[in-house]
Protein backbone atom coordinates (compact mmCIF):
# COMPACT_ATOMS: atom_id res chain seq x y z
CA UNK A 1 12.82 -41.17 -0.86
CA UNK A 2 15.73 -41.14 -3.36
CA UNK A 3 17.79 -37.91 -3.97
CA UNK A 4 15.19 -34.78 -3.97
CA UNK A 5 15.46 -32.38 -7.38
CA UNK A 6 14.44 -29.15 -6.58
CA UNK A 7 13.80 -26.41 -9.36
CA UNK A 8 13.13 -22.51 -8.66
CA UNK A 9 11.22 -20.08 -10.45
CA UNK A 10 12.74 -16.58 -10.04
CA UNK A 11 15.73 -15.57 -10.33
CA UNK A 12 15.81 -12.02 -8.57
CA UNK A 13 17.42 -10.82 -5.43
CA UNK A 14 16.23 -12.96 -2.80
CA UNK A 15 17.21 -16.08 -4.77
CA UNK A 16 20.89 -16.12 -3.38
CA UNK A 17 19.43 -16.29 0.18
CA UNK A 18 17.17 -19.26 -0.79
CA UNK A 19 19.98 -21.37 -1.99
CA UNK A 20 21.80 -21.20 1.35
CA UNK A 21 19.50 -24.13 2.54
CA UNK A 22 20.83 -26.13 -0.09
CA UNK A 23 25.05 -25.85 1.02
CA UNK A 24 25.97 -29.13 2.29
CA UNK A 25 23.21 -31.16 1.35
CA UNK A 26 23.66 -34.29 0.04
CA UNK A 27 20.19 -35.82 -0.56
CA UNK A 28 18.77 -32.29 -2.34
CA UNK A 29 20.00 -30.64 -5.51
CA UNK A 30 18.79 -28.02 -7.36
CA UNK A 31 18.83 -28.74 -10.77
CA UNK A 32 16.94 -26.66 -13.23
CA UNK A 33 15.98 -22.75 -12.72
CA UNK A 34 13.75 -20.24 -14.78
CA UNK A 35 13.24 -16.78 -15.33
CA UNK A 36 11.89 -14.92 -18.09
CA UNK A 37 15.18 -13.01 -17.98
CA UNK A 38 18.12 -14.81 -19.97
CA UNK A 39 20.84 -12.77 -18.25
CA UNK A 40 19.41 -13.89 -14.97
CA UNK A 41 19.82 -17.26 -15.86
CA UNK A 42 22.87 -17.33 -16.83
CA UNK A 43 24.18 -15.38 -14.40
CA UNK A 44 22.86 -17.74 -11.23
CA UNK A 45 23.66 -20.95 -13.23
CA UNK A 46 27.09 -19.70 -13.83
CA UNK A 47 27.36 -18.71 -9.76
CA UNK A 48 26.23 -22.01 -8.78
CA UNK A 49 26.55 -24.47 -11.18
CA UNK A 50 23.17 -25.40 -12.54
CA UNK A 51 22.77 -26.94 -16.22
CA UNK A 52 19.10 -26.42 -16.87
CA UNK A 53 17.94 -23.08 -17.55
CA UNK A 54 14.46 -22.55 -18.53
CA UNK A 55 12.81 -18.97 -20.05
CA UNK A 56 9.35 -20.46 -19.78
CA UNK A 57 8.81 -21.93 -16.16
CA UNK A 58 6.26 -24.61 -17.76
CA UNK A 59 9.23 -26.15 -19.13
CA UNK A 60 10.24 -26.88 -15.80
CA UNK A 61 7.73 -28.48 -14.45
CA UNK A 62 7.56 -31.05 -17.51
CA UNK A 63 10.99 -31.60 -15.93
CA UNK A 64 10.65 -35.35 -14.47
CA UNK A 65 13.91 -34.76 -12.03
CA UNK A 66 12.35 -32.34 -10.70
CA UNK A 67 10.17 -33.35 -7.45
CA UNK A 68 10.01 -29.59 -5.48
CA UNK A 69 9.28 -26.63 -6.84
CA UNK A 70 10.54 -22.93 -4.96
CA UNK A 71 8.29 -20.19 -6.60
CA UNK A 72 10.13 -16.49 -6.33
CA UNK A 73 8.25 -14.61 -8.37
CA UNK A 74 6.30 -11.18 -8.32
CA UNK A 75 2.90 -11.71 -5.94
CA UNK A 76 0.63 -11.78 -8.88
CA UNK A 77 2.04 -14.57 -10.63
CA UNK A 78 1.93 -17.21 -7.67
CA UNK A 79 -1.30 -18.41 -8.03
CA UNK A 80 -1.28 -19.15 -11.56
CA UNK A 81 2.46 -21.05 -10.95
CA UNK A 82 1.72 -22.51 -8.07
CA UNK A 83 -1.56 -24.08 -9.62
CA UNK A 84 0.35 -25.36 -12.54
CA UNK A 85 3.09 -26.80 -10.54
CA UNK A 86 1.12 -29.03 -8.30
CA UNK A 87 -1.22 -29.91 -11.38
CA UNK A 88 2.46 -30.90 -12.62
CA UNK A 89 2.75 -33.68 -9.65
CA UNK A 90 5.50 -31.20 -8.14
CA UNK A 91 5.83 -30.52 -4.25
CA UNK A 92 5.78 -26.45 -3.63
CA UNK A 93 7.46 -23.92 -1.57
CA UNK A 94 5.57 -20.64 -2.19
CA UNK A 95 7.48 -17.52 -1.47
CA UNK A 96 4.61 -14.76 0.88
CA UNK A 97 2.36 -13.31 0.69
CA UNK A 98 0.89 -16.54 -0.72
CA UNK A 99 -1.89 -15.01 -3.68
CA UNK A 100 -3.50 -11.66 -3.42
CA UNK A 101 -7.19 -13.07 -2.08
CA UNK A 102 -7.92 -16.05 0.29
CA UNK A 103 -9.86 -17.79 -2.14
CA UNK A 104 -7.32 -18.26 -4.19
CA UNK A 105 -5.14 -19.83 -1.61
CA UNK A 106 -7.96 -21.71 -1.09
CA UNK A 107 -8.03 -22.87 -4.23
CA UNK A 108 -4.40 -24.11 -4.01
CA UNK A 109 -4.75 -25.85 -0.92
CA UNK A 110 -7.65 -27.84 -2.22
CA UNK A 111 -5.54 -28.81 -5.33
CA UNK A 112 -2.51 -29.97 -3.12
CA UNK A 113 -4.47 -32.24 -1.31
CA UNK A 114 -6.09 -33.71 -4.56
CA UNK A 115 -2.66 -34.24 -5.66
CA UNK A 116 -0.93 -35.54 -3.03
CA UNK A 117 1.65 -32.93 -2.84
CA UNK A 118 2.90 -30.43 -0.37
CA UNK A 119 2.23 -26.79 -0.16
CA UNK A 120 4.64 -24.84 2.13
CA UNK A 121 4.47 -21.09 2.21
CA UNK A 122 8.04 -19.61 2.83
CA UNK A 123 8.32 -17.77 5.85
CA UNK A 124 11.68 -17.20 7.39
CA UNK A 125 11.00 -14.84 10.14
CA UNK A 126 9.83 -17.17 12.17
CA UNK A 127 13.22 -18.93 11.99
CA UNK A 128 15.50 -16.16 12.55
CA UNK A 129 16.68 -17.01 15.73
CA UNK A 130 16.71 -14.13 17.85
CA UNK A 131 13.06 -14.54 17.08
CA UNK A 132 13.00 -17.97 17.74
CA UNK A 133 15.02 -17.55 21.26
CA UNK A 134 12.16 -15.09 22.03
CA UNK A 135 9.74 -17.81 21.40
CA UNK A 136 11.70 -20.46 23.76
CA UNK A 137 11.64 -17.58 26.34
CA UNK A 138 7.72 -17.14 26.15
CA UNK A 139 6.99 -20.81 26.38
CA UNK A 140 9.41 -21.42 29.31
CA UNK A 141 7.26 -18.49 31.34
CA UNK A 142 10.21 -16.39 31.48
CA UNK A 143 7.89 -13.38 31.24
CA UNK A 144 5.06 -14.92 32.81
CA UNK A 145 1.58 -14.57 30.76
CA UNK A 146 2.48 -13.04 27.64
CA UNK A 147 -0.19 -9.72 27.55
CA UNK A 148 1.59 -7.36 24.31
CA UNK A 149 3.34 -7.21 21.83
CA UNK A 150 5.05 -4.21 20.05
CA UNK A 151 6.99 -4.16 16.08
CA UNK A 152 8.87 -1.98 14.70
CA UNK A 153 9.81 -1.55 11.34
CA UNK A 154 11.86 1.08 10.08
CA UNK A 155 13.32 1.16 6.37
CA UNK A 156 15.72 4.04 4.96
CA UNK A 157 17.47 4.91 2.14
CA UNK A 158 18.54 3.24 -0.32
CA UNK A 159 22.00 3.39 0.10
CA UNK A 160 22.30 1.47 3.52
CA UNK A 161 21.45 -2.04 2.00
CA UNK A 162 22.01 -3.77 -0.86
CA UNK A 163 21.89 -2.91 -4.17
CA UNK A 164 18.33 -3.90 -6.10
CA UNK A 165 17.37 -3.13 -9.42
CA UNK A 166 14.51 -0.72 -10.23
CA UNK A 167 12.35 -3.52 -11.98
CA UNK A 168 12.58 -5.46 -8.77
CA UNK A 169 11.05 -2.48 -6.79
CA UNK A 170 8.55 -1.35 -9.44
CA UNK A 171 6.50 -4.23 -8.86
CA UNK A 172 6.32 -3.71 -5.72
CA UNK A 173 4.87 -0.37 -5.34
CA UNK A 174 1.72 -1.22 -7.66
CA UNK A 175 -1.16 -1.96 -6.11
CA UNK A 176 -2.08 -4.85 -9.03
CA UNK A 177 1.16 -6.89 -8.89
CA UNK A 178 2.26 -6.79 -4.92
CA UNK A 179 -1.20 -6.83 -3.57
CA UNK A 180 -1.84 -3.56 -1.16
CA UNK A 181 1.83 -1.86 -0.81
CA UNK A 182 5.52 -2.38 0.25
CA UNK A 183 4.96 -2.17 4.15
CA UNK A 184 1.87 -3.19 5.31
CA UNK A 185 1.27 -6.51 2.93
CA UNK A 186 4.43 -7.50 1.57
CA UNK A 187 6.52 -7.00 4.68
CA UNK A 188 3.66 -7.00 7.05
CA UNK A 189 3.10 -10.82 6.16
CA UNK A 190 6.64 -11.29 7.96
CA UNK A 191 5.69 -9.24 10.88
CA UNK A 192 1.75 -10.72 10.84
CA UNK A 193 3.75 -14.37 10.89
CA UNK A 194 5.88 -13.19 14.02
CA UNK A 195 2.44 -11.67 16.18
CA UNK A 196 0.91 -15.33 15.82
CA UNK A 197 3.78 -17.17 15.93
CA UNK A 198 4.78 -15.76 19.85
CA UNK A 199 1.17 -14.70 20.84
CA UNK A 200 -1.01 -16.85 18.94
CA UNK A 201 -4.18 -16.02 16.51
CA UNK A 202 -5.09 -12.97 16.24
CA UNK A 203 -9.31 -12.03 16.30
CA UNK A 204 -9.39 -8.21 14.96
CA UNK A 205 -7.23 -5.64 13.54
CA UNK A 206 -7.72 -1.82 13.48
CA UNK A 207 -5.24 -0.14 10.98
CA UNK A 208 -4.40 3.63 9.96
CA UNK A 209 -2.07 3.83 6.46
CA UNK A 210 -1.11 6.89 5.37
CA UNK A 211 1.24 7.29 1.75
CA UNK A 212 4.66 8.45 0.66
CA UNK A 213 5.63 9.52 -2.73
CA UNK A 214 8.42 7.92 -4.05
CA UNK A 215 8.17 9.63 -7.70
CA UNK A 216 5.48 11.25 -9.49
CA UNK A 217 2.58 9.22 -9.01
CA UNK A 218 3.92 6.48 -7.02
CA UNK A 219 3.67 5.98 -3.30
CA UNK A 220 4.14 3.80 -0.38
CA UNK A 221 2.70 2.67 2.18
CA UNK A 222 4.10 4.48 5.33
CA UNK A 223 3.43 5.60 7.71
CA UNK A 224 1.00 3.23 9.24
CA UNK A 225 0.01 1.51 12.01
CA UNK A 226 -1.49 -1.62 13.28
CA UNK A 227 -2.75 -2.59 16.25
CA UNK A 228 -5.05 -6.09 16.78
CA UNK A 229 -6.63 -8.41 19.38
CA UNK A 230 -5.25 -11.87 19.69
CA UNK A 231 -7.83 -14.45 20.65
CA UNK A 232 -6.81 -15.27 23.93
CA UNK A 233 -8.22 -13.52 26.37
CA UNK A 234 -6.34 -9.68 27.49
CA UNK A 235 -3.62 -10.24 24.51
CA UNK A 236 -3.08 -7.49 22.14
CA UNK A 237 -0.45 -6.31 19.49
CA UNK A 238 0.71 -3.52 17.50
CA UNK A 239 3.49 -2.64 14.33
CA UNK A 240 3.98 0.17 13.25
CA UNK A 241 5.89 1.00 9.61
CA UNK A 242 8.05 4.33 8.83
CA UNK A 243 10.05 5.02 6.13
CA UNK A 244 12.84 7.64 6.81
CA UNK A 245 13.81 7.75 3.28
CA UNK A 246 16.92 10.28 4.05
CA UNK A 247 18.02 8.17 7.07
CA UNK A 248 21.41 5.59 6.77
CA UNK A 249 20.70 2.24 7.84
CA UNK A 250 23.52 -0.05 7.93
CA UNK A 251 22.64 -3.44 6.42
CA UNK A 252 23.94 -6.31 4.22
CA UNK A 253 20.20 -6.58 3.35
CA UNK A 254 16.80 -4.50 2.96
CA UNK A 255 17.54 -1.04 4.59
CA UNK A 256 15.24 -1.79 7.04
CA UNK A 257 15.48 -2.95 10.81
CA UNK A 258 13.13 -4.22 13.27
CA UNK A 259 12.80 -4.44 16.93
CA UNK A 260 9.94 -6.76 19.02
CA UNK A 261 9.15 -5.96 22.20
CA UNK A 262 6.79 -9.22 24.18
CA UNK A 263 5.53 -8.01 27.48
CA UNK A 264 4.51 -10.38 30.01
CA UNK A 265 3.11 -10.24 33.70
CA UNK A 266 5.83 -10.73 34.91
CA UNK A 267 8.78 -9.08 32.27
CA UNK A 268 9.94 -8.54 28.75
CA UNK A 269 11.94 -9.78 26.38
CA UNK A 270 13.04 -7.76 23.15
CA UNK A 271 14.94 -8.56 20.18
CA UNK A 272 16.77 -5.58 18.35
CA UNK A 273 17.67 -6.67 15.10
CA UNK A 274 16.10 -7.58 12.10
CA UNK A 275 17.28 -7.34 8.23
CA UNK A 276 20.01 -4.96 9.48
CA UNK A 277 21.78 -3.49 12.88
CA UNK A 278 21.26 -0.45 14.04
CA UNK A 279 21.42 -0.89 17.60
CA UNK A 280 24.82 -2.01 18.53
CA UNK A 281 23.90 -4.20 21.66
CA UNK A 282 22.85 -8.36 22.37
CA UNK A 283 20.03 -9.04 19.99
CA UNK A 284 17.98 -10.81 22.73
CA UNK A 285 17.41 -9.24 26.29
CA UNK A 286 15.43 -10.15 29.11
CA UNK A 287 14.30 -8.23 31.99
CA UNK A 288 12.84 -9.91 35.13
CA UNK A 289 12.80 -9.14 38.81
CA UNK A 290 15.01 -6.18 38.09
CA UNK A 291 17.95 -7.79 36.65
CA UNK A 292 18.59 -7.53 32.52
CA UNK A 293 19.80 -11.10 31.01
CA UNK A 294 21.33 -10.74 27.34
CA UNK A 295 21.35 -13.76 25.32
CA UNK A 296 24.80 -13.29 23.08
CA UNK A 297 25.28 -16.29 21.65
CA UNK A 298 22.57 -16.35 19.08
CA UNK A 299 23.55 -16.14 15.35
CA UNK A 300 22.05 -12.57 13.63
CA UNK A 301 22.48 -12.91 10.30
CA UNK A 302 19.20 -12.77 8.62
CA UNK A 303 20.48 -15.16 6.43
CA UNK A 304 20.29 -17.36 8.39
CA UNK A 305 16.80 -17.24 8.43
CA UNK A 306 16.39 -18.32 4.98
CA UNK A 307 18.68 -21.48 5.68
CA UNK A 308 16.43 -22.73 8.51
CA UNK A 309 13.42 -22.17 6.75
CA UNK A 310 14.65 -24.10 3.42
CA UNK A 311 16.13 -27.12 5.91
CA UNK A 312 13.03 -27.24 7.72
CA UNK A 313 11.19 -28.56 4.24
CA UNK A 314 13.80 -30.29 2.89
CA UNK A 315 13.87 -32.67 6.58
CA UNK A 316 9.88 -32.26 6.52
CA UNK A 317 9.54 -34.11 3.31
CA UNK A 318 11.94 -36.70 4.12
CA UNK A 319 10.18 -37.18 7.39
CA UNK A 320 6.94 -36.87 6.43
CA UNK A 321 5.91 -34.41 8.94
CA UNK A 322 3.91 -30.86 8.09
CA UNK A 323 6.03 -27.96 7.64
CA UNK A 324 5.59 -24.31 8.18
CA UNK A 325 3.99 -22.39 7.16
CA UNK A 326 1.04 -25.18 6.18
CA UNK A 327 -1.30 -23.48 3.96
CA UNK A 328 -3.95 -22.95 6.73
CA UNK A 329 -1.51 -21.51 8.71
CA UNK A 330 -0.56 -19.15 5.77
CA UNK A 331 -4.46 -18.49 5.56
CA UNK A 332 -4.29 -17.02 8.35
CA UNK A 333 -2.02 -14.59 8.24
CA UNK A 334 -2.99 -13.23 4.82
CA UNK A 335 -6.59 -12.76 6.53
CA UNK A 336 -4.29 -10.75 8.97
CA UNK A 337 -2.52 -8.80 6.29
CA UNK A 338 -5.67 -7.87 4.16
CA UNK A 339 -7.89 -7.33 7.38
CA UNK A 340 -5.28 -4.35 8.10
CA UNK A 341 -5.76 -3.17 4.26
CA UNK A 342 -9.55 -3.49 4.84
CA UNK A 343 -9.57 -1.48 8.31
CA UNK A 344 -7.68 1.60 7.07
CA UNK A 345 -9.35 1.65 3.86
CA UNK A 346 -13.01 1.64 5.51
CA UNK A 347 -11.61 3.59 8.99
CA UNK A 348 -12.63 0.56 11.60
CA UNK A 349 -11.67 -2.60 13.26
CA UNK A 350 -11.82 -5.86 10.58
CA UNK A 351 -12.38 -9.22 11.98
CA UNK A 352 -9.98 -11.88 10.53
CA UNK A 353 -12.96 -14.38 9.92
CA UNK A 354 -14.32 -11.24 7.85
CA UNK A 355 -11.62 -12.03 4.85
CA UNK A 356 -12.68 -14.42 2.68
């Protein structure tokens, strides 16, 4: 394989962190981007020194220098990009929650594997490493038999994070474009990825949502809960969303902060940091046979994240191994998210293979 082109569709907020993959490399470039927004374009291209610029993203893919496609875009629109782009030849890394229903993400995965091409579903959680130190801890048996697993996730106001313009969150707060709400979909896919990703699948999900207003006729969300049963045996889970909208939360990023707690038979470990850092203190601990172990030397930038998840595709192409999340994989978990929709909504416990 020559020198990869890469183009991305979307130019919004979370395209800055997707480009951090990209520093340094040699072998990947990214040469074209579109949005439907003209000052968007402009203003990335200018930052980082792209020459094409596309208003109509099916220019792009017409684009024969381009070989991988990054889709960015509002939930609704994936399917219908992500369709078009492999039908184009191109390789795709699809930002989550994949589609709004499983059968369309059927539907792509089926077309990939017509085409040849590879479908990757962009998940960075599960390569922030304080996460990913919690998983080496697990496997190792530093807890013994992992048995639970607790999330938090806790967003505030507004003016702890970073600044994001209203049409980014209006989207998001309508049923029809994000898919089923701000917390429990859209961010629960992260948190959904994380459950399976140290505990393994998950069989059922019971689920209580509850709603915020934000402004007249517009709500969130949160409060909710979820709690599930992973498939091996005595393994459970729950998360948990609030939104203290009055409440300062220091951040370079989302608002928001998250904690993981993985109890074992024999100790836990936690991580206490997420998208910001609110507690003060290592973001990995360990407790076992009454002594406390912090891990220090792990990198906490949630940035980060996004850098290891973008290198892990760029080395998985040139390799020619599967990267994460494969499409089944991101089945999965979108079966997990809607299941949780599906329980609250009809007020009992969903089986995953129930979401089709």
């Amino acid at each position: 394989m020559g020198k990869l082109g890469v183009g991305i569709i979307g130019c919004g907020r979370i395209f800055d962190l997707h480009m951090l993959g990209y520093r340094g490399r040699e072998t990947e470039q990214v040469l074209a981007i579109a949005d439907i927004s003209e000052a968007a374009l402009e203003s990335r291209a200018a930052a980082y020194g792209i020459e094409k610029k596309y208003t109509d993203y099916r220019h792009l893919l017409e684009d024969e220098e381009i070989h991988l496609v990054e889709i960015l875009t509002p939930h609704h629109l994936h399917f219908q990009m992500c369709m078009d782009a492999i039908q184009a030849g191109k390789h795709v890394s699809l930002q989550k929650p994949p589609t709004l229903r499983v059968d369309e993400l059927d539907r792509l995965i089926e077309m990939a594997k017509s085409k040849g091409t590879v479908l990757r579903i962009y998940e960075n959680f599960i390569f922030y490493p304080p996460i990913v130190k919690a998983k080496e801890l697990v496997e190792e048996g530093a807890i013994g038999t992992p048995i639970n697993i607790r999330m938090r996730s806790l967003a505030g106001s507004a003016q702890g994070g970073w600044e994001v313009p209203l049409e980014s969150w209006a989207w998001r707060v309508r049923e029809e474009t994000c898919g089923g709400g701000p917390f429990v979909f859209d961010d629960g896919y992260h948190k959904f990825s994380i459950a399976i990703f140290l505990m393994g699948d998950v069989e059922k999900v019971h689920s209580w949502m509850d709603r915020t207003q934000v402004i007249e006729d517009v709500y969130v969300d949160a409060p909710s809960i979820c709690t599930w049963k992973h498939v091996e045996e005595k393994r459970y889970g729950s998360l948990d969303f609030t939104w203290s909208y009055d409440m300062y939360i220091k951040s370079k990023y989302y608002a928001q902060d998250d904690r993981v707690e993985i109890t074992g038979t024999e100790g836990v470990v936690w991580v206490t940091r997420g998208h910001g850092n609110m507690l003060d203190i290592p973001p990995v601990l360990l407790y076992r046979d009454g002594k406390l172990t912090a891990f220090t030397n792990i990198q906490t930038d949630w940035g980060i994240s996004f850098q290891e998840c973008t290198r892990h595709l760029l080395n998985a192409l040139r390799e020619g191994s599967p990267p994460r999340l494969s499409g089944q994989e991101a089945r999965r978990i979108l079966q997990f998210a809607l299941a949780a929709i599906r329980s609250a909504r009809e007020g009992r416990e969903v089986r995953l293979d129930e979401i089709n």
